[in-house]
PDB file of N, CA and C in Angstrom:
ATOM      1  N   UNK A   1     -97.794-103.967 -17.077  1.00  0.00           N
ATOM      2  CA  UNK A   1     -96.830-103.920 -18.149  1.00  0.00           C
ATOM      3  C   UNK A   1     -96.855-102.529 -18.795  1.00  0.00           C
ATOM      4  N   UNK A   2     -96.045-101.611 -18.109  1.00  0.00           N
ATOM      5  CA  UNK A   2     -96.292-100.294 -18.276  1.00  0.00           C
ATOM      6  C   UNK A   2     -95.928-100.096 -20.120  1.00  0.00           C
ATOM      7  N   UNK A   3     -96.637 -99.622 -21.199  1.00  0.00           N
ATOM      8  CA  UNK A   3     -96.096 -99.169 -22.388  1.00  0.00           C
ATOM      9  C   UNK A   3     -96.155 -99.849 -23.001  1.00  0.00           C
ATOM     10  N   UNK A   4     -96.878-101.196 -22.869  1.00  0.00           N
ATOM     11  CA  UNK A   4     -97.753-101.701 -23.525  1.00  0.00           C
ATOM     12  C   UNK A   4     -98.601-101.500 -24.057  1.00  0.00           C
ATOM     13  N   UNK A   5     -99.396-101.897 -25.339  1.00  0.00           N
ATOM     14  CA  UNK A   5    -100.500-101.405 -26.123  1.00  0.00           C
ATOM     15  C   UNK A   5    -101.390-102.507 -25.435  1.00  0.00           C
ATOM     16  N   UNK A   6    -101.245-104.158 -25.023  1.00  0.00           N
ATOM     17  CA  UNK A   6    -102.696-104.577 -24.303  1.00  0.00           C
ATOM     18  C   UNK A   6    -101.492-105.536 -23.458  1.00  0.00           C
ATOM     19  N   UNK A   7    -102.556-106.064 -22.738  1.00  0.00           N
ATOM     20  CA  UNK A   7    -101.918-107.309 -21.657  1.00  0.00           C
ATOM     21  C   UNK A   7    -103.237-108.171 -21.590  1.00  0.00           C
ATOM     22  N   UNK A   8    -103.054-109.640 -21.410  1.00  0.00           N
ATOM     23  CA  UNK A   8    -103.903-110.464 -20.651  1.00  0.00           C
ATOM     24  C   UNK A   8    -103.315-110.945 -19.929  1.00  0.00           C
ATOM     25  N   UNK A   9    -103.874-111.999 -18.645  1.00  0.00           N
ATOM     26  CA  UNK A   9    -102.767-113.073 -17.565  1.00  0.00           C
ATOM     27  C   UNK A   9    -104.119-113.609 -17.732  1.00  0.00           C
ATOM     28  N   UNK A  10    -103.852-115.154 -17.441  1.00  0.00           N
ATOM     29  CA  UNK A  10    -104.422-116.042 -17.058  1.00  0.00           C
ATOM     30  C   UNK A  10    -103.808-116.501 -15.824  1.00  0.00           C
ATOM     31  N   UNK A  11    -104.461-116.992 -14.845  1.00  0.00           N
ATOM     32  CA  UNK A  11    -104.484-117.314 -13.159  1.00  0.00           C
ATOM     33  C   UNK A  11    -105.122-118.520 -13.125  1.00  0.00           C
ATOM     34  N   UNK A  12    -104.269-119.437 -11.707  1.00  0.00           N
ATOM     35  CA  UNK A  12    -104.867-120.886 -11.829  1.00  0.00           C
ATOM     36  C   UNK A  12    -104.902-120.557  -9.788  1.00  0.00           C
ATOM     37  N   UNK A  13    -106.297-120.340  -9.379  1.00  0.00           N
ATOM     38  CA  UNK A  13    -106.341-120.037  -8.255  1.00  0.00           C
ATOM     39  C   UNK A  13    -105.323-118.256  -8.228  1.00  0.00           C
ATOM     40  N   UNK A  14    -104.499-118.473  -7.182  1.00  0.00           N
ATOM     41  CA  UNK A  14    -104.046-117.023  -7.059  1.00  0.00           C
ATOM     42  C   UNK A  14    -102.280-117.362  -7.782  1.00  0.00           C
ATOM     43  N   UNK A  15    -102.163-117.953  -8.720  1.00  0.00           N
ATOM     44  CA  UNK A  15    -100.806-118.336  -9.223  1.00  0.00           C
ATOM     45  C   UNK A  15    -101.305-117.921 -10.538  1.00  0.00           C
ATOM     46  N   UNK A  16    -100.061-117.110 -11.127  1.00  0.00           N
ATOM     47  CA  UNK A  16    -100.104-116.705 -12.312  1.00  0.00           C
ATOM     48  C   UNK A  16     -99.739-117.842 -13.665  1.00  0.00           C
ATOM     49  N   UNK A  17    -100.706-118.260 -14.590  1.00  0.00           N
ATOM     50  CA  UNK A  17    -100.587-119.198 -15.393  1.00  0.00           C
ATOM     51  C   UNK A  17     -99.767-118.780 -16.343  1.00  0.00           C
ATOM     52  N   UNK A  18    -100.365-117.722 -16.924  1.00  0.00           N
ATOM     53  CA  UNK A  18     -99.594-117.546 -17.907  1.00  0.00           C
ATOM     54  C   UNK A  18     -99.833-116.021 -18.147  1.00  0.00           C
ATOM     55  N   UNK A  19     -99.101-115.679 -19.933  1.00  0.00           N
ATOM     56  CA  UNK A  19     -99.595-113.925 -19.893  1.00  0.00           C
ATOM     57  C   UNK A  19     -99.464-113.644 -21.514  1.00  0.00           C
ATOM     58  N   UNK A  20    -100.094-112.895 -22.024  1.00  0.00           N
ATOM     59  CA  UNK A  20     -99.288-112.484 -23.262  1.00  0.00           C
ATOM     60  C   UNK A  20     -99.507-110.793 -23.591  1.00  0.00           C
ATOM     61  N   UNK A  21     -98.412-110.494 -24.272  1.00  0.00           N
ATOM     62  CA  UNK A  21     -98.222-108.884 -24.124  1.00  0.00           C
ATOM     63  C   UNK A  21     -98.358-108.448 -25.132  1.00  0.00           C
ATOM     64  N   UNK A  22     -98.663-107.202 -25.962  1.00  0.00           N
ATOM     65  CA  UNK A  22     -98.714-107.015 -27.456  1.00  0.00           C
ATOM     66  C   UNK A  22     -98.289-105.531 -27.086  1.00  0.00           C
ATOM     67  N   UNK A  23     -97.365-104.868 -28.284  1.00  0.00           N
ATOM     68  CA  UNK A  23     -97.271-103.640 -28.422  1.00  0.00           C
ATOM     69  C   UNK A  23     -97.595-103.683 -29.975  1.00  0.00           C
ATOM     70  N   UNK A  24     -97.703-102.560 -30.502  1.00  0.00           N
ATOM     71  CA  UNK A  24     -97.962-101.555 -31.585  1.00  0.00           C
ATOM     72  C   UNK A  24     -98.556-100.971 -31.791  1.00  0.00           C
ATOM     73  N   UNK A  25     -99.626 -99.876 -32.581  1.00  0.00           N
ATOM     74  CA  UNK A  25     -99.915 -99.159 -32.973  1.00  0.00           C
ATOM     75  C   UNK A  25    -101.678 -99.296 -32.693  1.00  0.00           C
ATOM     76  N   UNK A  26    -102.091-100.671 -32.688  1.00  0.00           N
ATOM     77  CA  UNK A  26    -103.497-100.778 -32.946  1.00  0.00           C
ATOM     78  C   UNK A  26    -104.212-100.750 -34.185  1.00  0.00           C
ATOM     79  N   UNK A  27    -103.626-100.144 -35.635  1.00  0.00           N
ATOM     80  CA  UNK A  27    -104.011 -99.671 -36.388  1.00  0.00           C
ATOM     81  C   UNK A  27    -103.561-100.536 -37.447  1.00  0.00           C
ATOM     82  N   UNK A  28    -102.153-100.754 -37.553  1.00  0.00           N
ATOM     83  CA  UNK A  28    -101.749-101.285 -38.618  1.00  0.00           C
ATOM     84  C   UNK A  28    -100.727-102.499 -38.414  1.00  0.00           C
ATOM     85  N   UNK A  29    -100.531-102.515 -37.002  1.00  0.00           N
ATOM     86  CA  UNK A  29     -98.962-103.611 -36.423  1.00  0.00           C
ATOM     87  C   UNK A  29     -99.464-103.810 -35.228  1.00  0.00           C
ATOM     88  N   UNK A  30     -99.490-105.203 -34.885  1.00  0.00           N
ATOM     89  CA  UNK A  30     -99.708-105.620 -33.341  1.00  0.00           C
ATOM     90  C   UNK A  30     -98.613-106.512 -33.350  1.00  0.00           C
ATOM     91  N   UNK A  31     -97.616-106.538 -32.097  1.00  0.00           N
ATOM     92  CA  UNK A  31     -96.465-107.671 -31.920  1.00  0.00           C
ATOM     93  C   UNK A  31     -96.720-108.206 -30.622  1.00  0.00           C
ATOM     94  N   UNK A  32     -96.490-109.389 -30.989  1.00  0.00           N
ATOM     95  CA  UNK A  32     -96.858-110.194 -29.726  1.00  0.00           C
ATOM     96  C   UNK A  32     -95.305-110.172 -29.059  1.00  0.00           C
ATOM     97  N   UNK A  33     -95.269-109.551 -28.005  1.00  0.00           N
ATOM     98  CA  UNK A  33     -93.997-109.229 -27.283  1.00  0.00           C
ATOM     99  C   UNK A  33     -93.704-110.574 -26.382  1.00  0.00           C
ATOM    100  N   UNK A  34     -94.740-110.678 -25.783  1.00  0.00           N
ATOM    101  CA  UNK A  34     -94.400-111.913 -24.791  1.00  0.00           C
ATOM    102  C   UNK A  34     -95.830-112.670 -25.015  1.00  0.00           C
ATOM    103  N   UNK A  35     -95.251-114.333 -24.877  1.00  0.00           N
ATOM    104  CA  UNK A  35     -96.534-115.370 -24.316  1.00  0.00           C
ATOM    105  C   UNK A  35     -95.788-116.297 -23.799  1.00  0.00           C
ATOM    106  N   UNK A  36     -96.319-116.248 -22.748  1.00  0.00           N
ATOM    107  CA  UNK A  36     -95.468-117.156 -21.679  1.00  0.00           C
ATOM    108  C   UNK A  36     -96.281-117.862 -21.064  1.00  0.00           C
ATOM    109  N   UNK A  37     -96.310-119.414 -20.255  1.00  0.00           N
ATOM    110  CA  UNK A  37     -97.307-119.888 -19.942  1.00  0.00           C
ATOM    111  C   UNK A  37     -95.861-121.018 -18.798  1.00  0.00           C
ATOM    112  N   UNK A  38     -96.387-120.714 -17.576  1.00  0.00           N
ATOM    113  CA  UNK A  38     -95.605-122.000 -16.494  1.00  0.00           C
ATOM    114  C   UNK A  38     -95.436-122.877 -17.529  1.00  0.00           C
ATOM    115  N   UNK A  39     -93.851-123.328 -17.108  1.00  0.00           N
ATOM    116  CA  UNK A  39     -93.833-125.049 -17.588  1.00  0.00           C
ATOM    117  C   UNK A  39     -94.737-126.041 -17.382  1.00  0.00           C
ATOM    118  N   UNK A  40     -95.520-126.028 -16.293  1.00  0.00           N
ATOM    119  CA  UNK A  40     -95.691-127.416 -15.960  1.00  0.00           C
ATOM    120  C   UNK A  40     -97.253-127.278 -16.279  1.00  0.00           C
ATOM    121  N   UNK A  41     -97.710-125.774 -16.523  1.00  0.00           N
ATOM    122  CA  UNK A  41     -98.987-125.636 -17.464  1.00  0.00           C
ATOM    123  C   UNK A  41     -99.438-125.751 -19.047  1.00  0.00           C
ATOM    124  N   UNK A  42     -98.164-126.129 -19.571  1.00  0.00           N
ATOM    125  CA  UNK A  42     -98.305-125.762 -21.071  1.00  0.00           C
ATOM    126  C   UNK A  42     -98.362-127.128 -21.380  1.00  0.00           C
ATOM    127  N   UNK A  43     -99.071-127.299 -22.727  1.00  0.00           N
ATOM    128  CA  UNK A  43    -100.504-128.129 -23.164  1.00  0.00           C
ATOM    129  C   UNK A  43    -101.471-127.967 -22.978  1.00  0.00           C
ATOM    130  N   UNK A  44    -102.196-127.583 -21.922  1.00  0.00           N
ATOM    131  CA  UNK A  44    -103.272-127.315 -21.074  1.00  0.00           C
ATOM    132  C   UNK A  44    -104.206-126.575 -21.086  1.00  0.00           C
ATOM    133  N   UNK A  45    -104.095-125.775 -22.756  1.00  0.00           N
ATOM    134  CA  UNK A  45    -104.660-124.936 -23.549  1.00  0.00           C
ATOM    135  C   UNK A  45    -104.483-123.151 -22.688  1.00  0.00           C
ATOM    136  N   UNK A  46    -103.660-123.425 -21.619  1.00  0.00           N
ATOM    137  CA  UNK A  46    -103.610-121.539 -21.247  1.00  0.00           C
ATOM    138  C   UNK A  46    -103.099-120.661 -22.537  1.00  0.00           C
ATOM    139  N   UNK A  47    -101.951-121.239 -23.244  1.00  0.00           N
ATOM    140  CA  UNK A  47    -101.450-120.566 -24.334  1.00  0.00           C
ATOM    141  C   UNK A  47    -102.005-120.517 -25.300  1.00  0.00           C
ATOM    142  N   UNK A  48    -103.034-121.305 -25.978  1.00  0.00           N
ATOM    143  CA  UNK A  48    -104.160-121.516 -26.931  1.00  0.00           C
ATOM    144  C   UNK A  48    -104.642-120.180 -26.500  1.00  0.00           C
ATOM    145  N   UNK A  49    -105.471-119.814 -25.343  1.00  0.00           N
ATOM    146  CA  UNK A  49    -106.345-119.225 -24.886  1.00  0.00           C
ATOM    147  C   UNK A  49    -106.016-117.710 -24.800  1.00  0.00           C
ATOM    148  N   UNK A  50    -104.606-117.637 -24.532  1.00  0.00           N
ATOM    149  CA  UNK A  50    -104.160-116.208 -24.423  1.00  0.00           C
ATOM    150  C   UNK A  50    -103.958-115.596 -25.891  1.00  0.00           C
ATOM    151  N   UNK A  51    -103.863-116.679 -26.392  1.00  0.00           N
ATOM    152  CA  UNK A  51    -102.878-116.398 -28.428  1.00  0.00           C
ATOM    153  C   UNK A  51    -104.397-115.837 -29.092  1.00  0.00           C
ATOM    154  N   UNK A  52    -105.424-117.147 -28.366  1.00  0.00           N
ATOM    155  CA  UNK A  52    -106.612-116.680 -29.608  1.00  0.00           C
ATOM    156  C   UNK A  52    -107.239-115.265 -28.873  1.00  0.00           C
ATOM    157  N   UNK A  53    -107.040-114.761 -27.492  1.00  0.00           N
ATOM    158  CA  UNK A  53    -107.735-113.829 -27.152  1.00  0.00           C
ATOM    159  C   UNK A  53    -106.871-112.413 -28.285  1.00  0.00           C
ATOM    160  N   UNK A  54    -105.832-112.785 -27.973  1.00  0.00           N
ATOM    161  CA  UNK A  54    -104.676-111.514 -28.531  1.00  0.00           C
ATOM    162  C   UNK A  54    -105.166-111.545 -30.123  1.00  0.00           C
ATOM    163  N   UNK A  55    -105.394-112.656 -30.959  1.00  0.00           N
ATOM    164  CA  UNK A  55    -105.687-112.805 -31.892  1.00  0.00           C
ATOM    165  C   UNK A  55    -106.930-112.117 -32.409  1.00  0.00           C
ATOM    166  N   UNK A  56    -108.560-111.980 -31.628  1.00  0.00           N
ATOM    167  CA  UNK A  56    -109.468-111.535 -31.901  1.00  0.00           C
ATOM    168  C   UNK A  56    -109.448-110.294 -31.159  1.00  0.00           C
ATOM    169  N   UNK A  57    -108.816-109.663 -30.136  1.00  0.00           N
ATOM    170  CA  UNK A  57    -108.637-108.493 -30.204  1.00  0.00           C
ATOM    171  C   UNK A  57    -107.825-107.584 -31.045  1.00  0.00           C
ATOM    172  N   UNK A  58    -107.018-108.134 -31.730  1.00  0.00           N
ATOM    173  CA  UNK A  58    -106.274-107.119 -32.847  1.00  0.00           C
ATOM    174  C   UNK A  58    -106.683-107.976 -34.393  1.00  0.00           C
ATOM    175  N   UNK A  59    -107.868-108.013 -34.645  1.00  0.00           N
ATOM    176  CA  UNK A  59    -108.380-108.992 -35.675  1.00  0.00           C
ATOM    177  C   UNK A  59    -108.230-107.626 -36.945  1.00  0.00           C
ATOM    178  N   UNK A  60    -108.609-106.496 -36.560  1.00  0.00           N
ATOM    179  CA  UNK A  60    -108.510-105.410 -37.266  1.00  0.00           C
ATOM    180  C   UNK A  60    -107.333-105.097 -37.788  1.00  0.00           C
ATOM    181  N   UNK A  61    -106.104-105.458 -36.846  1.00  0.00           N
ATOM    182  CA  UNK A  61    -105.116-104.856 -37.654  1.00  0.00           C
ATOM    183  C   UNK A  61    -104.542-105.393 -38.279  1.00  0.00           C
ATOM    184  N   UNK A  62    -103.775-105.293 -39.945  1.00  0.00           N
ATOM    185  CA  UNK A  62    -103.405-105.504 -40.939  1.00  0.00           C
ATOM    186  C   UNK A  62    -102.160-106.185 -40.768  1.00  0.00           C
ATOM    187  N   UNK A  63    -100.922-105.811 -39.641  1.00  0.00           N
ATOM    188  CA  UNK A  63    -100.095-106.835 -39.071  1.00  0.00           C
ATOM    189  C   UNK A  63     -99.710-107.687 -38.077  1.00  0.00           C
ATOM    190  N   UNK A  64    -100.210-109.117 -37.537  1.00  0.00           N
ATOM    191  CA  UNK A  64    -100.456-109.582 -36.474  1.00  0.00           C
ATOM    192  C   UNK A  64     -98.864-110.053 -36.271  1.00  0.00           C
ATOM    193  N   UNK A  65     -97.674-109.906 -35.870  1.00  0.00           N
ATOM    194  CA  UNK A  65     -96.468-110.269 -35.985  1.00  0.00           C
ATOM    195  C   UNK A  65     -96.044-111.030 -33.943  1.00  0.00           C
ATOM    196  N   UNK A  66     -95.134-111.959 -34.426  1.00  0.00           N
ATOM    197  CA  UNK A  66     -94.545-112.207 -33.722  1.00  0.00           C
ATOM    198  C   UNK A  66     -92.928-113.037 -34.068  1.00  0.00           C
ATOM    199  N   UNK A  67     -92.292-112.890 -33.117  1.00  0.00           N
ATOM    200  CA  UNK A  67     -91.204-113.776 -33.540  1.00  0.00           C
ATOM    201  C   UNK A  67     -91.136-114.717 -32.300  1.00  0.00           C
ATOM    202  N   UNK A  68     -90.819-116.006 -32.925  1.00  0.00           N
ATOM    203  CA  UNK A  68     -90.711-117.155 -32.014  1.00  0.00           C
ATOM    204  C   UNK A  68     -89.044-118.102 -32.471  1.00  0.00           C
ATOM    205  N   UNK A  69     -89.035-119.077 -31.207  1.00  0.00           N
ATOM    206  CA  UNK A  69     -88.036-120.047 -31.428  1.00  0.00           C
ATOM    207  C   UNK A  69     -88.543-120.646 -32.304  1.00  0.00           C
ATOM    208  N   UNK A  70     -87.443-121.516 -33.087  1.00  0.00           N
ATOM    209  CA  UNK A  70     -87.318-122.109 -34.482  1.00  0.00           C
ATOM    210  C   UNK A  70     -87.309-123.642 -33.783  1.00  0.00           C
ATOM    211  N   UNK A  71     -88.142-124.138 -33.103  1.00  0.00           N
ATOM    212  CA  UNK A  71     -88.547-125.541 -32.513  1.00  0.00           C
ATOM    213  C   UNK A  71     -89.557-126.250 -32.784  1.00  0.00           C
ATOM    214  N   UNK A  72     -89.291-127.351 -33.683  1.00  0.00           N
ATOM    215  CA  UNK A  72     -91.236-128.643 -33.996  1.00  0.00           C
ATOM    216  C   UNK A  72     -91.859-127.797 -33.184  1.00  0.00           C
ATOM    217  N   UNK A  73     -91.941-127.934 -31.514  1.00  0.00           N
ATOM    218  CA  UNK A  73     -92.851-127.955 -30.880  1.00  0.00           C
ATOM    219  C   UNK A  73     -93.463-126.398 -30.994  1.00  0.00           C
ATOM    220  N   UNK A  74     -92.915-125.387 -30.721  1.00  0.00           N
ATOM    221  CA  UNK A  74     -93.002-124.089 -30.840  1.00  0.00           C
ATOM    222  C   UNK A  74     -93.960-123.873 -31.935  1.00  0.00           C
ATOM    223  N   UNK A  75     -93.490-124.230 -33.226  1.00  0.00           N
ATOM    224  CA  UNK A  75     -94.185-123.885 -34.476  1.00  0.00           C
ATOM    225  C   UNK A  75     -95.350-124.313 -34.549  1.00  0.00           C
ATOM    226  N   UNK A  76     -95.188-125.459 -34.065  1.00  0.00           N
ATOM    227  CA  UNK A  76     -97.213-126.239 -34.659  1.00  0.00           C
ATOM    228  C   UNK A  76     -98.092-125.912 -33.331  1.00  0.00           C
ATOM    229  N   UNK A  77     -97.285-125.500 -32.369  1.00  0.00           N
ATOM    230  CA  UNK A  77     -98.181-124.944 -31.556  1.00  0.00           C
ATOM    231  C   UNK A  77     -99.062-123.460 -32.472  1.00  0.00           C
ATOM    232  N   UNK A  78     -97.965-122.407 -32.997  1.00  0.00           N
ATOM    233  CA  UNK A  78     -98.679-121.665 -33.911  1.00  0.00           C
ATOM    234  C   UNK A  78     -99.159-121.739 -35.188  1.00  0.00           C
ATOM    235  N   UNK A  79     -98.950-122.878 -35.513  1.00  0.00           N
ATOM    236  CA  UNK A  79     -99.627-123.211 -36.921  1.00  0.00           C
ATOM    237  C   UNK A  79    -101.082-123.642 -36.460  1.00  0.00           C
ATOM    238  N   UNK A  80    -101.671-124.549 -35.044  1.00  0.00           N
ATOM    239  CA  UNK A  80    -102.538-124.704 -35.130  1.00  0.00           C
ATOM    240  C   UNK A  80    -103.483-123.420 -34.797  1.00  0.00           C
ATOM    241  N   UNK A  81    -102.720-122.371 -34.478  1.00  0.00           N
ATOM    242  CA  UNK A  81    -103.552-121.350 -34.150  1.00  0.00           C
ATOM    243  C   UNK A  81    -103.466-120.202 -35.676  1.00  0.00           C
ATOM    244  N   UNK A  82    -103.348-121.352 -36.787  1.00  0.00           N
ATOM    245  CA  UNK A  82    -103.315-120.032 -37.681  1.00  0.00           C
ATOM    246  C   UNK A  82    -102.217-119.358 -38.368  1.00  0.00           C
ATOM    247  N   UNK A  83    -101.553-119.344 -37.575  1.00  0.00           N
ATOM    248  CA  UNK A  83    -100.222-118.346 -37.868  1.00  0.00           C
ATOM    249  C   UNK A  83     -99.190-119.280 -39.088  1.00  0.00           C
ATOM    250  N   UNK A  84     -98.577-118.373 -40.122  1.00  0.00           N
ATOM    251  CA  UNK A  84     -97.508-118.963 -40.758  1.00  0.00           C
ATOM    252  C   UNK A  84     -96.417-118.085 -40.818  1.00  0.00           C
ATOM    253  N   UNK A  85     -95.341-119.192 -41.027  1.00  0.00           N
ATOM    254  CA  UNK A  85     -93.884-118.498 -41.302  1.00  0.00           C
ATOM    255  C   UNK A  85     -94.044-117.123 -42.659  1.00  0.00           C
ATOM    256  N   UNK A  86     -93.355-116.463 -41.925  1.00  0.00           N
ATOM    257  CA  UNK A  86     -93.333-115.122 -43.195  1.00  0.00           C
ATOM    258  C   UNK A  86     -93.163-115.699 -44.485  1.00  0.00           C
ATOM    259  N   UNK A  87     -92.112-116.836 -44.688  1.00  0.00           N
ATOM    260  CA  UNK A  87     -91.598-116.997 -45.930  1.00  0.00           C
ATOM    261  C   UNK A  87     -92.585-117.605 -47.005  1.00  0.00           C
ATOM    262  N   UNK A  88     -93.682-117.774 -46.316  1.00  0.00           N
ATOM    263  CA  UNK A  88     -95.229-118.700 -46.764  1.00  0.00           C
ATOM    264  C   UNK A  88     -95.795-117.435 -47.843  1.00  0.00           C
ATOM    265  N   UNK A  89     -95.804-116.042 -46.957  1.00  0.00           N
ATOM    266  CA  UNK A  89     -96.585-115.032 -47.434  1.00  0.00           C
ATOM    267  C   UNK A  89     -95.726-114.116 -48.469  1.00  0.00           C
ATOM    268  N   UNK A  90     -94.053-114.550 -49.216  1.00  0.00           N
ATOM    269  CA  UNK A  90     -93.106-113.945 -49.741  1.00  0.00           C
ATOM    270  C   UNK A  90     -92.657-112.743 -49.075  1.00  0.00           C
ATOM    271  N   UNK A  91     -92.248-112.996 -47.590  1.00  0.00           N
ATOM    272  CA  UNK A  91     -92.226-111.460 -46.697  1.00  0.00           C
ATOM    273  C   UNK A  91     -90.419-111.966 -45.868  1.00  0.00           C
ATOM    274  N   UNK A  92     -89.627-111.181 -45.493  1.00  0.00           N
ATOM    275  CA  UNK A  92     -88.714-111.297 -45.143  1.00  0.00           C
ATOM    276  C   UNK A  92     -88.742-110.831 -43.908  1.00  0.00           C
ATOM    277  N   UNK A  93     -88.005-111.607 -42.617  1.00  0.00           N
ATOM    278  CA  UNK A  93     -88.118-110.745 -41.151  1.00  0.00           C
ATOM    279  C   UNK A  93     -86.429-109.933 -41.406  1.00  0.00           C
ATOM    280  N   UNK A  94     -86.137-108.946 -41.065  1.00  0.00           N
ATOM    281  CA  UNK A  94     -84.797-108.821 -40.989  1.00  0.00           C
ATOM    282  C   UNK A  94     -84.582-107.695 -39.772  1.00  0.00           C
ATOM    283  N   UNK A  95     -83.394-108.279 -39.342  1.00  0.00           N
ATOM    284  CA  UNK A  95     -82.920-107.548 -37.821  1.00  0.00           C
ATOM    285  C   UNK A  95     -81.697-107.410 -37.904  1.00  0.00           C
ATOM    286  N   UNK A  96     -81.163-106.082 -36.791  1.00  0.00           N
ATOM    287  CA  UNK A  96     -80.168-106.056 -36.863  1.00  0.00           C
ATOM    288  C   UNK A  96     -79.286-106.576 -35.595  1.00  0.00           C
ATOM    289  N   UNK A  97     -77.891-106.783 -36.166  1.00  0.00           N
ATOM    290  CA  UNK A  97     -77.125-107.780 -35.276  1.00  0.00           C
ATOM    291  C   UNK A  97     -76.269-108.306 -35.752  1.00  0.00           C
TER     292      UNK A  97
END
């Protein structure tokens, strides 16, 4: 993942399970660009596993950000890992579009 700041994959035999990607700075902003995990693997804790690795490797930096789908399932998957909606912390996401 060329220009990336880190990568992990998780592998089930020689099949790729899953992956998650982070860019930013290291210092002050880490974004979780991608976490992706096979359909027919997810529950199965690969995405647990990739979120909390990404999680304690950028434990240092001051912004752990990601943006996700607005789905039950999606969310409490990251709530159990910690994570809350911006609007929890009085913070606004805004994009353009």
């Amino acid at each position: 993942m060329t220009n990336s700041l880190w990568c992990e994959t998780a592998w089930q035999g020689e099949t790729l399970a899953g992956l998650v990607r982070v860019v930013g700075d290291d210092a002050s902003i880490a974004y979780v660009q991608d976490l992706l995990v096979v359909p027919e693997l997810q529950g199965h804790g690969v995405g647990t596993h990739l979120l909390h690795d990404a999680l304690d490797r950028f434990a240092h930096v001051r912004q752990f950000v990601l943006i996700t789908d607005d789905d039950a399932k999606t969310l409490a998957f990251y709530a159990r890992s910690g994570l809350r909606p911006a609007e929890s912390i009085a913070v606004r996401c805004l994009l353009r579009g």
